[in-house]
N, C-alpha and C. Protein backbone atom coordinates (compact mmCIF):
# COMPACT_ATOMS: atom_id res chain seq x y z
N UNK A 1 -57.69 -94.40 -87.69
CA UNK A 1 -56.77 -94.16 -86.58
C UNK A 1 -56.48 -95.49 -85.89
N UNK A 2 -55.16 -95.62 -85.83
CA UNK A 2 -54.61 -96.98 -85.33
C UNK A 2 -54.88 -97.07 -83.53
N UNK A 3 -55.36 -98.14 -83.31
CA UNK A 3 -55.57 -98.21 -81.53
C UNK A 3 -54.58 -98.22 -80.73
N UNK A 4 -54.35 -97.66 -79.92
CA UNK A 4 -53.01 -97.36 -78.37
C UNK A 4 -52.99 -99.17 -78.47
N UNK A 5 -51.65 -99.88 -77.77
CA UNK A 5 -50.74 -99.10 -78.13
C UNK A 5 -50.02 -99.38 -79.29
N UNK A 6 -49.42 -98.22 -79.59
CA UNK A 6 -48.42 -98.87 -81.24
C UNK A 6 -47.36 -99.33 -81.07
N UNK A 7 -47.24 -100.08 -80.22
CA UNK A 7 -45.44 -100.82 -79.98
C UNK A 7 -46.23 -102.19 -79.56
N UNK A 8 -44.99 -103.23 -79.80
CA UNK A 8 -45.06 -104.71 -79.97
C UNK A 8 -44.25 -104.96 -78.50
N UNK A 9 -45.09 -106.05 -78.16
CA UNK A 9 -44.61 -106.44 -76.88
C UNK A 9 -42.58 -107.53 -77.20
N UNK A 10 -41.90 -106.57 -77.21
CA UNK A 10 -40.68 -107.11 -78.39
C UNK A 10 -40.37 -108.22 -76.73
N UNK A 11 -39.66 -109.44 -77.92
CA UNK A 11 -39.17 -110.65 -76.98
C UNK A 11 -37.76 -110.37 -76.56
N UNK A 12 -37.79 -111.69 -75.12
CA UNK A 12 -36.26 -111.23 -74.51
C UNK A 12 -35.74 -112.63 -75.09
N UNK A 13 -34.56 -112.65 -75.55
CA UNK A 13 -33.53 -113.74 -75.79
C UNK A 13 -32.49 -114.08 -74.71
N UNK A 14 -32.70 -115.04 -75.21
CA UNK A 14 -30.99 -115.73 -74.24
C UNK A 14 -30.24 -115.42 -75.29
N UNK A 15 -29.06 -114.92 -74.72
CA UNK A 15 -27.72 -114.74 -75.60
C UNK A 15 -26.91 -115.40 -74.70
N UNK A 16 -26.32 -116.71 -75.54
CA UNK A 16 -25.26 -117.74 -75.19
C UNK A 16 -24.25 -116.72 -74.68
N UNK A 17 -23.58 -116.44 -75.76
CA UNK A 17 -21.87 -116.23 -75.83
C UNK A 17 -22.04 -115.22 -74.53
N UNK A 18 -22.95 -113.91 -74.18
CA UNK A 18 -23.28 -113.24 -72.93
C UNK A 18 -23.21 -113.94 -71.60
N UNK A 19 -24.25 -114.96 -71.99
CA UNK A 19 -24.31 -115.85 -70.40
C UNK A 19 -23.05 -116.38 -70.03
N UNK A 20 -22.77 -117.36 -71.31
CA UNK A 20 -21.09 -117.91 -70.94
C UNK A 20 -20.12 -117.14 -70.70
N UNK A 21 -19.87 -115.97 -70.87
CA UNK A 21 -18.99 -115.12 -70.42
C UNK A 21 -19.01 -114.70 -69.18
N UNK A 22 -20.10 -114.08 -68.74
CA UNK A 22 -20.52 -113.42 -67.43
C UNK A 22 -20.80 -114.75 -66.63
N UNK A 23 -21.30 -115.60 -66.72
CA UNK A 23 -21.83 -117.20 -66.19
C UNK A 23 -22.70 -116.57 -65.00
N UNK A 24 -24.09 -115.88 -65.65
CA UNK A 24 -24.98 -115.72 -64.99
C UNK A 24 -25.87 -115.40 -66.37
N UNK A 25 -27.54 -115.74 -66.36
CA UNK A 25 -28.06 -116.13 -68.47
C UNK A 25 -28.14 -114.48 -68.00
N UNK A 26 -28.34 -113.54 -69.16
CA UNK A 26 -28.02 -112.51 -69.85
C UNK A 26 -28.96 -112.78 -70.80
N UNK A 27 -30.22 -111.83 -70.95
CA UNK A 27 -31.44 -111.37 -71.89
C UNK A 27 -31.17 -110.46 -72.30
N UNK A 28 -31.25 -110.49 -74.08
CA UNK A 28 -31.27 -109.21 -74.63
C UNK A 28 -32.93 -109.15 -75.16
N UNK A 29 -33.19 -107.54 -74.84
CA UNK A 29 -34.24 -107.48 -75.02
C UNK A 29 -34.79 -106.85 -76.97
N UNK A 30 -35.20 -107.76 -77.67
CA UNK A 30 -35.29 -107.08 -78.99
C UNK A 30 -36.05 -106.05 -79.55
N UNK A 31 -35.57 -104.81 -79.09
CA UNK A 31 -36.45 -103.69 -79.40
C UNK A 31 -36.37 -103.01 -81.17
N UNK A 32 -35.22 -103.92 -81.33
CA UNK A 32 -35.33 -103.07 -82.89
C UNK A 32 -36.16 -103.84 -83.60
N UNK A 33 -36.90 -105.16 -82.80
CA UNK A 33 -38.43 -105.48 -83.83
C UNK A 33 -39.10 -104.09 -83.25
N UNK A 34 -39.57 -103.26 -82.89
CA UNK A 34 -40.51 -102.33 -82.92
C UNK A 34 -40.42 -101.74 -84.26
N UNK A 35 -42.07 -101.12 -84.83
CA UNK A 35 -42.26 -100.38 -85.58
C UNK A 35 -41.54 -99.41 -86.32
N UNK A 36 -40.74 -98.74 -85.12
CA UNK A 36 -39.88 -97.76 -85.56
C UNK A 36 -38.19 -97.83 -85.35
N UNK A 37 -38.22 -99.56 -85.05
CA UNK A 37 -36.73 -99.89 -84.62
C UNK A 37 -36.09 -99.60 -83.24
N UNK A 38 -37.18 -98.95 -82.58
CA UNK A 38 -36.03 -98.49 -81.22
C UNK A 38 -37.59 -98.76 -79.91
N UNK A 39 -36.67 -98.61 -78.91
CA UNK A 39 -37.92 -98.95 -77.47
C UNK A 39 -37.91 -97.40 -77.52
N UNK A 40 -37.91 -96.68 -78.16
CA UNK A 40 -38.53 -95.34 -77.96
C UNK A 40 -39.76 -95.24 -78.35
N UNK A 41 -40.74 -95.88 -79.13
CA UNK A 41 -41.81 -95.98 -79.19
C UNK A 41 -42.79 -96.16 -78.13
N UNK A 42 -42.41 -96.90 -77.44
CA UNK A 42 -43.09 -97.01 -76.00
C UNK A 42 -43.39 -95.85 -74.98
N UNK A 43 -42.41 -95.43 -74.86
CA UNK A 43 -42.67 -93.86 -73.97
C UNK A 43 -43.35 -93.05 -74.81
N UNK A 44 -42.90 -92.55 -76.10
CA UNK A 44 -43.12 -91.37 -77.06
C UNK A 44 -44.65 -91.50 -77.03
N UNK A 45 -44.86 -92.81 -77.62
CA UNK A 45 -46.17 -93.53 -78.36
C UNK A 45 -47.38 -93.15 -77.40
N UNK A 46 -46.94 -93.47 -75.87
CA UNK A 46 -47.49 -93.44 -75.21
C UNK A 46 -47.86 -91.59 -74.65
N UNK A 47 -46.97 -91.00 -74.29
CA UNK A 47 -47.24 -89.59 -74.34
C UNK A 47 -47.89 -88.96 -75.50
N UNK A 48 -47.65 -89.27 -77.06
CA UNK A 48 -48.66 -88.49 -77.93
C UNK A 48 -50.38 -89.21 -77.59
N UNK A 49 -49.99 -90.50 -76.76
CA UNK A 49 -51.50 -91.00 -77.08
C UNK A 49 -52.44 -90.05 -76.04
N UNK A 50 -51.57 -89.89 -74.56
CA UNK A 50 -52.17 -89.05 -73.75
C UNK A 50 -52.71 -87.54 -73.77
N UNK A 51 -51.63 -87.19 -74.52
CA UNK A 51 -51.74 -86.09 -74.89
C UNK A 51 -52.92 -85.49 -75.95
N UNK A 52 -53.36 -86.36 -76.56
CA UNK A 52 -54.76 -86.26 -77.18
C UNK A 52 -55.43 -86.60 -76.67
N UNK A 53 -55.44 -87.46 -75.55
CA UNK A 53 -56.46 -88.16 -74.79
C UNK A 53 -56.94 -86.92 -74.05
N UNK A 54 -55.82 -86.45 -73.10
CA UNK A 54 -56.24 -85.80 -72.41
C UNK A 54 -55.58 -84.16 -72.20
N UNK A 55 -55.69 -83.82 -73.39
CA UNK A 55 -55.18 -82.00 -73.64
C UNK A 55 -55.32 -81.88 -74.53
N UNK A 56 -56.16 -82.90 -75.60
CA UNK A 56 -56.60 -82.37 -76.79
C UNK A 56 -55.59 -81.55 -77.82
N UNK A 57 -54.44 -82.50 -77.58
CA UNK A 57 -53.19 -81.91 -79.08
C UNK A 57 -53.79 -82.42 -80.66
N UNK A 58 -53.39 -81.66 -81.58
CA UNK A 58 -54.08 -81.91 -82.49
C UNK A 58 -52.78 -81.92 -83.44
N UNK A 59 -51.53 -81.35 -83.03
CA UNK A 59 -50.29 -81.81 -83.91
C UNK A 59 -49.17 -81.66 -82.97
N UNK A 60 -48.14 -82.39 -82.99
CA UNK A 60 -46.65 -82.56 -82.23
C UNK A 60 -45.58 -81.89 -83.21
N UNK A 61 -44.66 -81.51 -82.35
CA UNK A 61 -43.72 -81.06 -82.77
C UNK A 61 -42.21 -81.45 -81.98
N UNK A 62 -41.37 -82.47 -82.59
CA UNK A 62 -40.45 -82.97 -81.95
C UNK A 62 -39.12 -82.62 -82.31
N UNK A 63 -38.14 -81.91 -81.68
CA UNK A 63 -36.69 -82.11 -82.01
C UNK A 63 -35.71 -83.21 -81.71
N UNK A 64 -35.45 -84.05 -83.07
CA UNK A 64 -35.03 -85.14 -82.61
C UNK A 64 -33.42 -85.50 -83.93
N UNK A 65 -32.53 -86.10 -83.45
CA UNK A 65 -31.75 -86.25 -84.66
C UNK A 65 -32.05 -87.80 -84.91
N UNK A 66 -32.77 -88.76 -84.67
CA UNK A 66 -33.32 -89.91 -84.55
C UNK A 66 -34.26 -90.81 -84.15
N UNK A 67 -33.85 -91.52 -83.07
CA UNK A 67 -34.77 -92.31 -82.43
C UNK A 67 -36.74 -91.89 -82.13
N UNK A 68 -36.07 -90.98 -81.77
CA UNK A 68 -37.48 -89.77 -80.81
C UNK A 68 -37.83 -89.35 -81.82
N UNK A 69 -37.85 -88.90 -82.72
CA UNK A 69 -38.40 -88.47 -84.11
C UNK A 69 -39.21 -89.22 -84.78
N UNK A 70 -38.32 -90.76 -85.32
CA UNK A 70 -39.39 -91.38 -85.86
C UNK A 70 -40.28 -92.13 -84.62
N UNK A 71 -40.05 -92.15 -83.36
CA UNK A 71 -41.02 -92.58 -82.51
C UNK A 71 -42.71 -91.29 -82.67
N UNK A 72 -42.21 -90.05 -82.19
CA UNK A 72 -43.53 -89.20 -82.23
C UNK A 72 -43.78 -89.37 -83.95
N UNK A 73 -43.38 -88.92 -84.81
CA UNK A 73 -43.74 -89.08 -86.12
C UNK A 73 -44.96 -90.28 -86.25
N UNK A 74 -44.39 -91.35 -86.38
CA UNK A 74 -44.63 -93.02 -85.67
C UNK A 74 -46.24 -92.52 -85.57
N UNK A 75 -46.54 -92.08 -83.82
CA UNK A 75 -47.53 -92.39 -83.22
C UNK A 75 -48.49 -90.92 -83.79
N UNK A 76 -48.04 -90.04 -84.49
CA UNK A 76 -48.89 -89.52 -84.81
C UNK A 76 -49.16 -89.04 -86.17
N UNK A 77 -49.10 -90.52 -86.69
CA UNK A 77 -49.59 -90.95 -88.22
C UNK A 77 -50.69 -91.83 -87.78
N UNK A 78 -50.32 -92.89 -86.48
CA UNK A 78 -51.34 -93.53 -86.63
C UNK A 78 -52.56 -93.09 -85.99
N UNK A 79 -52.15 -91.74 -85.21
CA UNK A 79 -53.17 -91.40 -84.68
C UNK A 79 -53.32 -90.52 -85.66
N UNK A 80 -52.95 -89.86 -86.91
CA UNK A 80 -53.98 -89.46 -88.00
C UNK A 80 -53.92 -88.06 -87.63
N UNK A 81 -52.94 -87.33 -87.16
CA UNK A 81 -52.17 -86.16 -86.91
C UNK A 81 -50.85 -85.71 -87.58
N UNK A 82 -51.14 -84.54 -88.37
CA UNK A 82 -49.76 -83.88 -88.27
C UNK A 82 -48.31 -83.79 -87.11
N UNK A 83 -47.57 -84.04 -87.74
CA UNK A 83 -46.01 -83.75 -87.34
C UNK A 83 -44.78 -83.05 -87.69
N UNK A 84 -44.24 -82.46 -87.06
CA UNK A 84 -42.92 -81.67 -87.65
C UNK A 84 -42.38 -82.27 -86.72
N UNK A 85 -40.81 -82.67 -87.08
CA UNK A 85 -39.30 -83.20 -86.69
C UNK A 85 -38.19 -82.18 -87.06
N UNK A 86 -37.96 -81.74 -86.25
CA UNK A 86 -37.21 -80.35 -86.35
C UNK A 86 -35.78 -80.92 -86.03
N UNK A 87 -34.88 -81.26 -87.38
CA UNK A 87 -33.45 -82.00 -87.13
C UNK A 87 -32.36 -81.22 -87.44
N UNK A 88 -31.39 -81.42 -86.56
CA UNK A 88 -30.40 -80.61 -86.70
C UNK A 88 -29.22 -80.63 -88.56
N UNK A 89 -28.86 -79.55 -88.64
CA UNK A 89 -28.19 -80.03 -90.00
C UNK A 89 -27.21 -81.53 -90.11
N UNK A 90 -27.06 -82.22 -89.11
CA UNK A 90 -25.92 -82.68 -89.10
C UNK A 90 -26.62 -84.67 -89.39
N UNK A 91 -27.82 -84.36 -89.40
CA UNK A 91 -29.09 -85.70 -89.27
C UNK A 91 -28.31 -85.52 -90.72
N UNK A 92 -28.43 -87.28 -91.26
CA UNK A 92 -27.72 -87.52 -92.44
C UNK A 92 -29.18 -87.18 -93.24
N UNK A 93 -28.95 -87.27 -94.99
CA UNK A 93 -30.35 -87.33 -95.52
C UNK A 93 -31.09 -87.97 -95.84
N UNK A 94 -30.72 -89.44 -95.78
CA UNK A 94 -31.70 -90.45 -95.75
C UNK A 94 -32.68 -90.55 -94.56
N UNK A 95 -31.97 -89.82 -93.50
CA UNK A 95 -33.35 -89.90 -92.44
C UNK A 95 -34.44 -89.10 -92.51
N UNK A 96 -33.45 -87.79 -92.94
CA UNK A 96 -35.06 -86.87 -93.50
C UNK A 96 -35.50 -87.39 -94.41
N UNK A 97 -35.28 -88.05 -95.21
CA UNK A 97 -35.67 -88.77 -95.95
C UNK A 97 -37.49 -89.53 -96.29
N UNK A 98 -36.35 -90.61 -95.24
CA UNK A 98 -37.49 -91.66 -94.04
C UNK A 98 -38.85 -91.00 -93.16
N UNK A 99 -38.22 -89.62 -92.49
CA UNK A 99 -39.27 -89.21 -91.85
C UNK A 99 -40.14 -88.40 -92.59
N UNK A 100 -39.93 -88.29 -93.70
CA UNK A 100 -40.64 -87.58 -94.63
C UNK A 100 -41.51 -87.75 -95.10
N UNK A 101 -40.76 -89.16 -96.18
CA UNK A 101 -41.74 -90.18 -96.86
C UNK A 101 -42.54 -91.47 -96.28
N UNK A 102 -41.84 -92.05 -95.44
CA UNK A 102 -42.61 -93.18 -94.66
C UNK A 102 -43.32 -92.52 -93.57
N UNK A 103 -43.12 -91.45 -92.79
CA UNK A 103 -43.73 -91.61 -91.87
C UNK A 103 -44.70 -89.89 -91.64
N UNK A 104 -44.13 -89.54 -92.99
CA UNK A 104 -45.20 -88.46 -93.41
C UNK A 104 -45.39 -87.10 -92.46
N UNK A 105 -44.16 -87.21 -92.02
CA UNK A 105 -43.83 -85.75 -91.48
C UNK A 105 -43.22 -84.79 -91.56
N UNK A 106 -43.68 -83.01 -91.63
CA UNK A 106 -42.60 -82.20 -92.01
C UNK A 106 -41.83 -82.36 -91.39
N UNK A 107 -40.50 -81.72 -92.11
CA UNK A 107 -39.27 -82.25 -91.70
C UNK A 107 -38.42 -80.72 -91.51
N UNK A 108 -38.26 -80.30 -90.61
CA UNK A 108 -37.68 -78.48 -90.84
C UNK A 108 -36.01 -78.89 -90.36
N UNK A 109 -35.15 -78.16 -91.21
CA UNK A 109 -33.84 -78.79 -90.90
C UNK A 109 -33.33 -77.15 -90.23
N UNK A 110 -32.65 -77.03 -88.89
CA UNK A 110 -32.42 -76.24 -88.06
C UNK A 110 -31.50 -76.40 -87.29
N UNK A 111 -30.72 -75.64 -87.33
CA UNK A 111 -28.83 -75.38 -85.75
C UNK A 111 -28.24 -76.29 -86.34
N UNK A 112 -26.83 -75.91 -85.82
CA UNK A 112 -25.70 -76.94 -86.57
C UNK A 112 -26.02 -78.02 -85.47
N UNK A 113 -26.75 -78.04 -84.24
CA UNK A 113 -26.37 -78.93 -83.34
C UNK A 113 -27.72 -78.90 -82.78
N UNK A 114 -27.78 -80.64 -81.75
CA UNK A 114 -29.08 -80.77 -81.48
C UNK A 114 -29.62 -79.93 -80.32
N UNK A 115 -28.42 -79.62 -79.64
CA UNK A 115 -28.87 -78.46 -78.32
C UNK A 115 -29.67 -77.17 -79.20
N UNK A 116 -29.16 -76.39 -80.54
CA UNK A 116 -29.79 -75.68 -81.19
C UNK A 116 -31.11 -76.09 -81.25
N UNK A 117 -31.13 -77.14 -81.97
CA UNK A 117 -32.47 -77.75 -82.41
C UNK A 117 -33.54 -77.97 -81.03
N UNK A 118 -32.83 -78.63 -80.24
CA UNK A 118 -34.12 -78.27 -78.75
C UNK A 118 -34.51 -77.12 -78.79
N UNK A 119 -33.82 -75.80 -78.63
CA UNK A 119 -34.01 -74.97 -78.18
C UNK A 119 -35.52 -74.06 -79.11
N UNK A 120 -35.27 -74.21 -80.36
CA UNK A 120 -36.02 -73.96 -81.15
C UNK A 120 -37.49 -74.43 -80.95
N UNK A 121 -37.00 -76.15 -80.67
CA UNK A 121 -38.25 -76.94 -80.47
C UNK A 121 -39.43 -76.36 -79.18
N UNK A 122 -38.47 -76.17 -78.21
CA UNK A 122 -39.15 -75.55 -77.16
C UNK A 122 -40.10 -74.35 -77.29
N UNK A 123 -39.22 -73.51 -78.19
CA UNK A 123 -39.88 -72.35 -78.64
C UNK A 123 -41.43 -72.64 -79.65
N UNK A 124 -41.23 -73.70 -80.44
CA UNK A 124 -42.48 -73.92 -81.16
C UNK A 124 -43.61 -74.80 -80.04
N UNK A 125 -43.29 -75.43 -79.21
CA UNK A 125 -44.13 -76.16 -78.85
C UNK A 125 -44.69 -75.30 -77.65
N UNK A 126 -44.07 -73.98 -77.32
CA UNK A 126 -44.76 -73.03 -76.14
C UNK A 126 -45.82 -72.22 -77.62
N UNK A 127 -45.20 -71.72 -79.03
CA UNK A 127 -45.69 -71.15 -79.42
C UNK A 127 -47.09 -71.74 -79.96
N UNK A 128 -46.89 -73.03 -80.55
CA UNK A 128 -48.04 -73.93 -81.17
C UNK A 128 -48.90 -74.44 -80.62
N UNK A 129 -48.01 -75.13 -79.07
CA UNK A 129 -49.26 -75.83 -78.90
C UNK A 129 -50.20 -75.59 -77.82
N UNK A 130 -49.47 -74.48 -77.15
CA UNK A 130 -50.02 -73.35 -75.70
C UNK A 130 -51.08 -73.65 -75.04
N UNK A 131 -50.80 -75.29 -74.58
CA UNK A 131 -51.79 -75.73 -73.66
C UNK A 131 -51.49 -75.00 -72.34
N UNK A 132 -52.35 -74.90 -71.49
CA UNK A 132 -52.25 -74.18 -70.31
C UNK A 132 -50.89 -74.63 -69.44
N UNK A 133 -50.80 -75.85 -69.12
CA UNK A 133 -49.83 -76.34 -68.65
C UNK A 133 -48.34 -75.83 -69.15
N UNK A 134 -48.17 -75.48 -70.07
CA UNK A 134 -46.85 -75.33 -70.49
C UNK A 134 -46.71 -73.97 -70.17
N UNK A 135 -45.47 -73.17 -69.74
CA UNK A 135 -45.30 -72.08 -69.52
C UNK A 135 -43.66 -71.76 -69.82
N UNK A 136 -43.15 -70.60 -69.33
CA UNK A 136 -41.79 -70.69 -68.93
C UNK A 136 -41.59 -70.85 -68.41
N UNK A 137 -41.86 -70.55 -67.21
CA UNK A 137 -40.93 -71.44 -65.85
C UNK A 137 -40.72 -73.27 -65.50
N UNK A 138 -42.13 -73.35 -66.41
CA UNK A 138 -42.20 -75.66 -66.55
C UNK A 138 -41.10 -75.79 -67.63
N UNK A 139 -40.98 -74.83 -68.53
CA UNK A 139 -39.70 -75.06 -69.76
C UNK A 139 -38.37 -74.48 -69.28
């Protein structure tokens, strides 16, 4: 099991042609060096880590058509947990792909649309993971 946290402290750049335009310097911050390409790792990474820390989850279940997908996927490989990514039909197939094979999560393809796909998600994660905290009225 990989140690908290799983994201890279990504660097800020000066971007010339930005500063000279605006004529005030302009940092871009490089988040697509992260693990999973996006600063979504940071939040996600950080909530699956808590969430075992402290509610004792033992698998996640995320509806995501991207980013947020391979972020929880991501953090709970290295934390050595099952995952499902519940993507809408419209996720191209190389991503199910990706989240499949690299990052070793079921992959359930569901709703023409991602509002479908939340909705579902919600439903599995009151049904699966029925920590006390979660209810209907918090969802």
């Amino acid at each position: 099991m990989m140690q908290y946290p799983f994201h890279i402290e990504s660097p800020l750049l000066l971007s010339r042609p930005l500063t000279n335009h605006i004529g005030i310097p302009v940092y871009l911050k490089m988040d697509s060096l992260q693990p999973t390409g996006s600063f979504k790792i940071r939040g996600l990474g950080y909530a699956c880590w808590q969430a075992v820390k402290e509610r004792g989850a033992t698998s996640f279940v995320c509806a995501s058509g991207g980013n947020a997908g391979f972020a929880v996927a991501y953090a709970g490989r290295c934390l050595g947990l099952p995952v499902t990514i519940v993507l809408p039909e419209s996720t191209p197939v190389h991503i199910r792909h990706l989240l499949a094979s690299h990052e070793q999560a079921n992959v359930i393809v569901h709703g023409l649309s991602l509002i479908r796909t939340h909705l579902m998600n919600i439903i599995e994660c009151y049904i699966y993971l029925s920590f006390e905290e979660i209810n209907v009225e918090k969802i």
